[in-house]
N, C-alpha and C. Protein backbone atom coordinates (compact mmCIF):
# COMPACT_ATOMS: atom_id res chain seq x y z
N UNK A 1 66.64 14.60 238.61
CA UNK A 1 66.91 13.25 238.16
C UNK A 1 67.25 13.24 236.67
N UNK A 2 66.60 13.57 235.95
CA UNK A 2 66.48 14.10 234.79
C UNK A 2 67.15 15.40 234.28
N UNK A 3 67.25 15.93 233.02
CA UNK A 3 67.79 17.22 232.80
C UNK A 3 66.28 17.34 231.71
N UNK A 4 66.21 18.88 232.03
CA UNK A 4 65.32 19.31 230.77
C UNK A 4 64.71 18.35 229.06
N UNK A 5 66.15 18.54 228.95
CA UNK A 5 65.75 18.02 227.56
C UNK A 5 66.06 16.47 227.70
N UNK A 6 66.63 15.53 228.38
CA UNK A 6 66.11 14.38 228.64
C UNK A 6 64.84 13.57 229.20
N UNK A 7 64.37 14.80 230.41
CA UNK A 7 62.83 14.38 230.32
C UNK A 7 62.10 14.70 229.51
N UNK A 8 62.05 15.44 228.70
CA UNK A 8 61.38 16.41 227.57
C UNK A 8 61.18 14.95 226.21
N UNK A 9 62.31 14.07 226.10
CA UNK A 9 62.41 13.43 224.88
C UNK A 9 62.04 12.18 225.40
N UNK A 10 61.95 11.80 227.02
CA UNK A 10 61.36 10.64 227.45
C UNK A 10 59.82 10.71 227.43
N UNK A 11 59.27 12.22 228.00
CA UNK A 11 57.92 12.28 227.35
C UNK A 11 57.39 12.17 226.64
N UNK A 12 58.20 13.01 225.18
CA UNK A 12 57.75 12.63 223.92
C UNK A 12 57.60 10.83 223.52
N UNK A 13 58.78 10.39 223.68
CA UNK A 13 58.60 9.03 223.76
C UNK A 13 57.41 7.88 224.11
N UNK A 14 57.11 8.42 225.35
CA UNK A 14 55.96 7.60 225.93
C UNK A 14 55.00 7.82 225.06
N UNK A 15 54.62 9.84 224.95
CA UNK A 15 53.65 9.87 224.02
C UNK A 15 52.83 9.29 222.99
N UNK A 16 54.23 8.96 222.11
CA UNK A 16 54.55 8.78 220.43
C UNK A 16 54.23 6.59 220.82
N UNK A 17 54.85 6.04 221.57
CA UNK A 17 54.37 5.03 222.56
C UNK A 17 53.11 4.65 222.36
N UNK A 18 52.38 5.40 223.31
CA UNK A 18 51.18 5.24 223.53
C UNK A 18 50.13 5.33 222.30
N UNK A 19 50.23 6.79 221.68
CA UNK A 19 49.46 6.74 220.47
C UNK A 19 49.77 6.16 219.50
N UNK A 20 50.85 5.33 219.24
CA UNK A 20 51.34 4.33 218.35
C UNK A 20 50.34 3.01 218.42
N UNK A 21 50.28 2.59 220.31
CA UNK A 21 49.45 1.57 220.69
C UNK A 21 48.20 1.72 220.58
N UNK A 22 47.51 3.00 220.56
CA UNK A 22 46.09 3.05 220.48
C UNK A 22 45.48 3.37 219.29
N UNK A 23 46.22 4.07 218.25
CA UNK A 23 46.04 4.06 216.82
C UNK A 23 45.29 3.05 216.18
N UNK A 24 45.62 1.43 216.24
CA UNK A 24 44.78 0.58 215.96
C UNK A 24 43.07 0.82 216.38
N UNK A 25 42.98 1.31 217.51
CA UNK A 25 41.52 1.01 218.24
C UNK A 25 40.84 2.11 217.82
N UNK A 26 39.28 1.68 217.63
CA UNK A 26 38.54 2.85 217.01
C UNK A 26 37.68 3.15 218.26
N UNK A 27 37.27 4.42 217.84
CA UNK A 27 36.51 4.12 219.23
C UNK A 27 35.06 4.15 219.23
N UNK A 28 34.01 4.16 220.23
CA UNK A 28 33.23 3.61 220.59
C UNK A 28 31.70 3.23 219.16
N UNK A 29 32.15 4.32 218.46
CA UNK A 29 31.22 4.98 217.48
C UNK A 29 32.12 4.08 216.00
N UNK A 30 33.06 3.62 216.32
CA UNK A 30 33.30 3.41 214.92
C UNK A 30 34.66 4.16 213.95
N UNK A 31 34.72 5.54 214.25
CA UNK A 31 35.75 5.79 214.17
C UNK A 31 36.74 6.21 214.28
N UNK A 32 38.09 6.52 213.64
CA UNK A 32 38.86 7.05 214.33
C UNK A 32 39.01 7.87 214.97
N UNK A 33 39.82 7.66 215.80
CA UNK A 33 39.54 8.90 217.37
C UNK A 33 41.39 9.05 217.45
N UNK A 34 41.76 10.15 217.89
CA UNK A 34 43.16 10.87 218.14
C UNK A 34 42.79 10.69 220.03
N UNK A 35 43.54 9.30 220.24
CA UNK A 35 43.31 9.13 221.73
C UNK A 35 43.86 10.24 222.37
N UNK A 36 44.96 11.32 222.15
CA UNK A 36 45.97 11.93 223.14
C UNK A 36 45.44 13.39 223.36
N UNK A 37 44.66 13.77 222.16
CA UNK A 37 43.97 14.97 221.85
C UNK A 37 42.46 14.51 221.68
N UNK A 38 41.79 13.78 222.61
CA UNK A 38 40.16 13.03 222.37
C UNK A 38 39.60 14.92 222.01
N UNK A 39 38.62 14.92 220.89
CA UNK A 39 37.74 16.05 220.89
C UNK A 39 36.36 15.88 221.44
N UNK A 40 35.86 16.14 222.85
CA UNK A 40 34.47 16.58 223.00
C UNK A 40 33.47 17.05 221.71
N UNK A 41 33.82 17.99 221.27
CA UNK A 41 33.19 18.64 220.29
C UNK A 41 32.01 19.48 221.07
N UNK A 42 32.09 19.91 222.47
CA UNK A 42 31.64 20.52 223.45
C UNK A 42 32.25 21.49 224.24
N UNK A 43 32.18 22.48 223.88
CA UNK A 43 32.28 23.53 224.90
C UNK A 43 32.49 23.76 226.09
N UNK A 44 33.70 23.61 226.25
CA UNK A 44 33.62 23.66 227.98
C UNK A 44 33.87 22.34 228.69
N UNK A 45 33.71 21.62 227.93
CA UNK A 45 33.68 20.01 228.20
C UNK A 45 35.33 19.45 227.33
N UNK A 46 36.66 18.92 228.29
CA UNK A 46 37.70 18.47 227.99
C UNK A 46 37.77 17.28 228.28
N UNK A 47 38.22 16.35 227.68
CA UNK A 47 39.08 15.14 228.02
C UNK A 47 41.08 15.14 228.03
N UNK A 48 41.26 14.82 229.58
CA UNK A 48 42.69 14.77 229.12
C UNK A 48 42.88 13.53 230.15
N UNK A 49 44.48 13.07 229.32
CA UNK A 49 45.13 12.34 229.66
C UNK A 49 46.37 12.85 229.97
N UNK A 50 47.23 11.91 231.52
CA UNK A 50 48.50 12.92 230.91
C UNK A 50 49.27 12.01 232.48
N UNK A 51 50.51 11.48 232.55
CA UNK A 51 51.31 10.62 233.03
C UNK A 51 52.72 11.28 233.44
N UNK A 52 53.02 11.05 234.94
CA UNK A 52 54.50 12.32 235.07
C UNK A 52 55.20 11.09 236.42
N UNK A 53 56.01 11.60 236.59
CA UNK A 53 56.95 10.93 237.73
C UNK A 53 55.95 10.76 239.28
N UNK A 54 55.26 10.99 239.27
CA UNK A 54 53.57 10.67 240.35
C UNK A 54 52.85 9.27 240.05
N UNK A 55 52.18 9.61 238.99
CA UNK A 55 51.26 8.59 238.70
C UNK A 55 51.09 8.74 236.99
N UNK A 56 49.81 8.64 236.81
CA UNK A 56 49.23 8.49 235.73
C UNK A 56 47.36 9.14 235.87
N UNK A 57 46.66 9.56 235.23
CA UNK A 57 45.65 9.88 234.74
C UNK A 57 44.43 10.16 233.79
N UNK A 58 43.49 9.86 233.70
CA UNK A 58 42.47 10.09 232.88
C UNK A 58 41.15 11.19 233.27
N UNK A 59 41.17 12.35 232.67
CA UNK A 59 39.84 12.69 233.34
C UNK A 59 39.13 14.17 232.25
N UNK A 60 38.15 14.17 232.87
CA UNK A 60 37.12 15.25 232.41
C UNK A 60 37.48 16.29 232.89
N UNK A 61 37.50 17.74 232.27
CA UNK A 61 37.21 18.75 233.09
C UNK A 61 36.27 19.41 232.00
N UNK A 62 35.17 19.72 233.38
CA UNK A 62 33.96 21.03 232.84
C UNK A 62 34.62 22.02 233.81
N UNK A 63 34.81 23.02 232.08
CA UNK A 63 35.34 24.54 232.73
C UNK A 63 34.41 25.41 231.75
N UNK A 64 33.55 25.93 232.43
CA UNK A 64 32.85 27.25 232.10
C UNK A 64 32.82 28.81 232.73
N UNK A 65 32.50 29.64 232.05
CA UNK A 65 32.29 30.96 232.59
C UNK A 65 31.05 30.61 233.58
N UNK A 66 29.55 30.29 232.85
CA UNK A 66 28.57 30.06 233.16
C UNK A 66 28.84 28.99 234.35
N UNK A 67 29.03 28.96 235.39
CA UNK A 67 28.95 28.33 236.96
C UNK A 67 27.89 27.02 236.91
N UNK A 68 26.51 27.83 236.76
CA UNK A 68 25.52 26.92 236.41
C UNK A 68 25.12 26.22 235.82
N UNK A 69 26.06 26.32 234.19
CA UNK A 69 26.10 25.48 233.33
C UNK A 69 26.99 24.33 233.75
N UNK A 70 28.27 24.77 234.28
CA UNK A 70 29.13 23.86 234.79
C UNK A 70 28.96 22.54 235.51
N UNK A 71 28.00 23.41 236.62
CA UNK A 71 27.17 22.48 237.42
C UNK A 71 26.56 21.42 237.12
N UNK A 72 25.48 21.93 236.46
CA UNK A 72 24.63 21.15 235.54
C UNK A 72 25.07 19.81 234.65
N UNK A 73 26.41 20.27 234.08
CA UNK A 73 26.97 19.69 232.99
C UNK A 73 27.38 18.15 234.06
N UNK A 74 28.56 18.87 234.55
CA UNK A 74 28.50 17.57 236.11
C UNK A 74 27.43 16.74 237.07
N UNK A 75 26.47 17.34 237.09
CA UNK A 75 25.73 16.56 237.49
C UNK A 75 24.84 15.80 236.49
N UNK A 76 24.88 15.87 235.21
CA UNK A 76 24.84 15.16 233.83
C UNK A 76 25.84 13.93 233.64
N UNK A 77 26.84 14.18 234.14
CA UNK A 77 27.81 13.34 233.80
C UNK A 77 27.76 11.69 235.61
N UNK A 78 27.48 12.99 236.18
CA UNK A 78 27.17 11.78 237.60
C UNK A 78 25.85 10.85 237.55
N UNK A 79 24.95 11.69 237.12
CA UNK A 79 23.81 10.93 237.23
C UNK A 79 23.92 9.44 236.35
N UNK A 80 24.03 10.21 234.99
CA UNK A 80 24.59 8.91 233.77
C UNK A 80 25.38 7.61 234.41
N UNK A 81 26.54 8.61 234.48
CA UNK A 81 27.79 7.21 235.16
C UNK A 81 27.19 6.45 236.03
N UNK A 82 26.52 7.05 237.26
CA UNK A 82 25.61 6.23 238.37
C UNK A 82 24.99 5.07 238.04
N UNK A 83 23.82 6.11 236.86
CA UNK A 83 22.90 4.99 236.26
C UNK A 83 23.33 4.14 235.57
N UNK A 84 24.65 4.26 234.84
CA UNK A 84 25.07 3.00 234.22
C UNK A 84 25.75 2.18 234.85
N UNK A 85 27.00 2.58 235.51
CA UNK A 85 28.17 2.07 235.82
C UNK A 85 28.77 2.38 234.98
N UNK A 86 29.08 2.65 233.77
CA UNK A 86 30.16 3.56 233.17
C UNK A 86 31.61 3.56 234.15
N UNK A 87 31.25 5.09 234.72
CA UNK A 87 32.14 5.68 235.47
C UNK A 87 31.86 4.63 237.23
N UNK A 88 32.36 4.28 237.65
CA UNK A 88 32.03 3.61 238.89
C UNK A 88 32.89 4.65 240.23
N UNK A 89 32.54 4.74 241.12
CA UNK A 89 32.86 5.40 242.43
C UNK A 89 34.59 4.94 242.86
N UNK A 90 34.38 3.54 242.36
CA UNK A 90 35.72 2.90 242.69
C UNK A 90 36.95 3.74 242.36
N UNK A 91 36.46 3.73 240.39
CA UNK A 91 37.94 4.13 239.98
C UNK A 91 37.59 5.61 239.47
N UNK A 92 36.50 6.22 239.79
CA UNK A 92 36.63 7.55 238.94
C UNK A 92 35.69 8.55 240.20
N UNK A 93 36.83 9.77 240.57
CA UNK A 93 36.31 10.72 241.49
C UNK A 93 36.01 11.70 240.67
N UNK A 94 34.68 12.65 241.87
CA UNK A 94 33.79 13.46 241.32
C UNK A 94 33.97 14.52 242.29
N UNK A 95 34.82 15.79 241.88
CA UNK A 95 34.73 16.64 242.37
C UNK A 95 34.65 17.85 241.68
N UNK A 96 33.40 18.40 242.10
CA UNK A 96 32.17 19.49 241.84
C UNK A 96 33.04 21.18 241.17
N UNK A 97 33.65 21.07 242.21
CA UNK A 97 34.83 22.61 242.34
C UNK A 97 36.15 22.11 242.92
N UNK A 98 37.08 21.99 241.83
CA UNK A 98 38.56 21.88 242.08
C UNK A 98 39.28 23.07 240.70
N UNK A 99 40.62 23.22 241.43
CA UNK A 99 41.10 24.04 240.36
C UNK A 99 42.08 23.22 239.47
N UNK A 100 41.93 23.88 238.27
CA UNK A 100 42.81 23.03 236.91
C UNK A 100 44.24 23.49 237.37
N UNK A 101 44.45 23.18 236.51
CA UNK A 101 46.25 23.44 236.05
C UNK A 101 46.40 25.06 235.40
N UNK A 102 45.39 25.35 235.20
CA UNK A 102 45.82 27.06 235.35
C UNK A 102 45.01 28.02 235.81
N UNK A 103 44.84 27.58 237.54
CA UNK A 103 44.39 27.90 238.30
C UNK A 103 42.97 28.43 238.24
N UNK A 104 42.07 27.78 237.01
CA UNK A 104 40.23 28.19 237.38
C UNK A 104 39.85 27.06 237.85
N UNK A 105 38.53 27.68 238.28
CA UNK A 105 37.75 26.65 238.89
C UNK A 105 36.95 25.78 238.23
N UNK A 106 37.05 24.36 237.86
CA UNK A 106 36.47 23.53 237.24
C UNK A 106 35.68 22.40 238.05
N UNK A 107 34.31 21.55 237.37
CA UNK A 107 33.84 20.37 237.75
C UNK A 107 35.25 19.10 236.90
N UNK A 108 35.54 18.27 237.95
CA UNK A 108 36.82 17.67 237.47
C UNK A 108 36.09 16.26 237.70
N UNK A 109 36.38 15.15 236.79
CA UNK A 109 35.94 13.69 237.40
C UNK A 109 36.97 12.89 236.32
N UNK A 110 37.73 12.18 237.36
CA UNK A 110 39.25 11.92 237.37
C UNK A 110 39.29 10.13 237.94
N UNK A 111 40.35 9.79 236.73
CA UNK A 111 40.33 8.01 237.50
C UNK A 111 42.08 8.29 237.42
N UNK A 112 42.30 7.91 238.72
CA UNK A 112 44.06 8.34 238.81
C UNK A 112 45.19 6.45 239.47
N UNK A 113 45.90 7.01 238.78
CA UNK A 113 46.77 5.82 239.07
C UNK A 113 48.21 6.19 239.64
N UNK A 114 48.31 5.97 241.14
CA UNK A 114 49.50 6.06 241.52
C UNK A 114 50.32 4.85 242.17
N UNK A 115 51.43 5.85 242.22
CA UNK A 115 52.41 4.53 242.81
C UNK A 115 53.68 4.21 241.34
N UNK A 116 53.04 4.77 240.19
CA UNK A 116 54.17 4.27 238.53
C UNK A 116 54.93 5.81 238.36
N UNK A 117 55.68 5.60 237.44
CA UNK A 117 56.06 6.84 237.36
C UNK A 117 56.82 6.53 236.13
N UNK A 118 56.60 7.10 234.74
CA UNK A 118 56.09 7.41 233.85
C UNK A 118 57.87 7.75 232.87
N UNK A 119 58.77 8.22 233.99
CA UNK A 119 60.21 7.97 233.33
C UNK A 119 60.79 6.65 233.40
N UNK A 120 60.25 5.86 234.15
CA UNK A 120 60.14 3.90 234.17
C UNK A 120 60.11 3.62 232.81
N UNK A 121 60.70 3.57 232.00
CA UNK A 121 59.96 2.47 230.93
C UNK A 121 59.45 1.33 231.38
N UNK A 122 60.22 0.50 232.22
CA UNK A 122 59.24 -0.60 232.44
C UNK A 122 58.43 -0.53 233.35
N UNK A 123 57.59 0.33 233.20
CA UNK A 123 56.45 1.09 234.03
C UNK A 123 55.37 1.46 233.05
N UNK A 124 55.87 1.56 231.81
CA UNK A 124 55.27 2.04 231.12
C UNK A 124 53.67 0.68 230.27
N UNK A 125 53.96 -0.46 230.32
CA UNK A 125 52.90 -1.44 229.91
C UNK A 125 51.54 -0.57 231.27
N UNK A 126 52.03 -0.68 232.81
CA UNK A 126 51.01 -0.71 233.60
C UNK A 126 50.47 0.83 233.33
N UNK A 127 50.95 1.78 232.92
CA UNK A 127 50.42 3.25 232.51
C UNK A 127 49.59 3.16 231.17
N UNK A 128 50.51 2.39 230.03
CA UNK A 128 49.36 2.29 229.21
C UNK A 128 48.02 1.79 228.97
N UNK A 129 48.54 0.26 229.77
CA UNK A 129 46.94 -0.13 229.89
C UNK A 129 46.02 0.65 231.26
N UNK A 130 46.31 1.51 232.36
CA UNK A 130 45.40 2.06 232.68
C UNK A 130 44.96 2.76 232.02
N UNK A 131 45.33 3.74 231.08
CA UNK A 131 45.30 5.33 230.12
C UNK A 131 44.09 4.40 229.23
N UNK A 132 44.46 3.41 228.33
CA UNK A 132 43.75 2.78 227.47
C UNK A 132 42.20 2.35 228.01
N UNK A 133 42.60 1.62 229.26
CA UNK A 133 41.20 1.05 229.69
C UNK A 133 40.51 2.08 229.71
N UNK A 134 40.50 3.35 230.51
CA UNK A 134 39.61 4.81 231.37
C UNK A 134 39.63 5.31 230.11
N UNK A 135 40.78 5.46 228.79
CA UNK A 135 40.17 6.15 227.70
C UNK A 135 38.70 5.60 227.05
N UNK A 136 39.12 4.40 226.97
CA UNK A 136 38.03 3.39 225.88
C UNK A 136 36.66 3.82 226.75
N UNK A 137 36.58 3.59 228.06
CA UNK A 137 35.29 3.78 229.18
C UNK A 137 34.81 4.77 228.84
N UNK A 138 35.54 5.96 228.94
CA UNK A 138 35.27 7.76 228.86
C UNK A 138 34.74 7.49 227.62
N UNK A 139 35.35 7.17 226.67
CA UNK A 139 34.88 7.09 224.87
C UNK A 139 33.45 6.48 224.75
N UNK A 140 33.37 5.19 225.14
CA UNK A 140 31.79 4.62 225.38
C UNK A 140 31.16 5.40 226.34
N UNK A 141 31.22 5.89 227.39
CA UNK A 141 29.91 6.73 228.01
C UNK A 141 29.95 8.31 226.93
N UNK A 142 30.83 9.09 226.44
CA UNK A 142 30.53 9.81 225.70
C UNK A 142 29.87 9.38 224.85
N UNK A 143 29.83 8.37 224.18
CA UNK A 143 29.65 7.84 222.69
C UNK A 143 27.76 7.83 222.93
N UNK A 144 27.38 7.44 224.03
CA UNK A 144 26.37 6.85 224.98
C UNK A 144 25.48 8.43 224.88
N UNK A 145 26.33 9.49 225.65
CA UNK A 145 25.36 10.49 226.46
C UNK A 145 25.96 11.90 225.52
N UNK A 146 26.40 12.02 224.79
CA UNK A 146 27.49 13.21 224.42
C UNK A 146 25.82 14.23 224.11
N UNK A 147 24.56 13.31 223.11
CA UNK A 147 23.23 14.36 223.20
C UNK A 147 23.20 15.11 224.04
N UNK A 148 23.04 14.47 225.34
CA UNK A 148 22.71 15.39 226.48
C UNK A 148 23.39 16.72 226.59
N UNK A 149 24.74 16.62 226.23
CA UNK A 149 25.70 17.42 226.38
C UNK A 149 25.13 19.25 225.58
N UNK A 150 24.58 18.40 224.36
CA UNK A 150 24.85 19.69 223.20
C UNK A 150 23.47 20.61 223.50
């Protein structure tokens, strides 16, 4: 549909887009936060975002050597979300052992939006405000539990 370097500069676009729009917002703690590159400041513990001709997404991945730490770390993150509502069942799945994007095995817990597709510009308001809402959420339950983490 696309050629290389036309989807390549529509990505960038959205990117540059998006973190343009979220730049204003601080996050949960007060301050500035780099929504596109969020830092854990945890080991093993990622936040990504990331939007393609599918859908759209927000999610965690715990990737460790340590298995049991992994585990652990995820079932840290379920219990919390549970007990708060944070993360709710609705919009954010919890799966234990799935593989990443370069093929290890990670605890993944993912709020996904399909049906948009992301070379739409005018697709692009309903991608940002999902990305924004599940970022800001993820940002307040980290902001909340990140102790537990360290």
């Amino acid at each position: 549909m696309y050629s290389d370097k036309a989807s390549s500069l529509l990505k960038q676009r959205f990117w540059t887009s998006f973190g343009q729009y979220m730049t204003p917002v601080p996050s949960a703690s007060g301050e500035k936060v780099n929504w596109i590159n969020y830092r854990t400041c945890v080991v093993g513990i990622r936040f990504k975002a990331g939007a393609d001709e599918q859908g759209a997404f927000v999610r965690v991945e715990i990737c460790l050597t340590n298995t049991m730490l992994q585990h652990h770390y995820f079932g840290l993150f379920h219990k919390f979300a549970h007990e708060t509502g944070f993360l709710t069942d609705s919009e954010w799945k919890f799966k234990r052992d799935s593989p990443t994007d370069t093929g290890k095995s990670a605890s993944i817990i993912c709020a996904e939006l399909t049906g948009v597709n992301m070379f739409r510009q005018e697709e692009w308001p309903v991608i940002i405000s999902f990305l924004k809402k599940n970022l800001i959420v993820l940002d307040e339950f980290w902001n909340e539990f990140k102790p537990a983490f360290e």
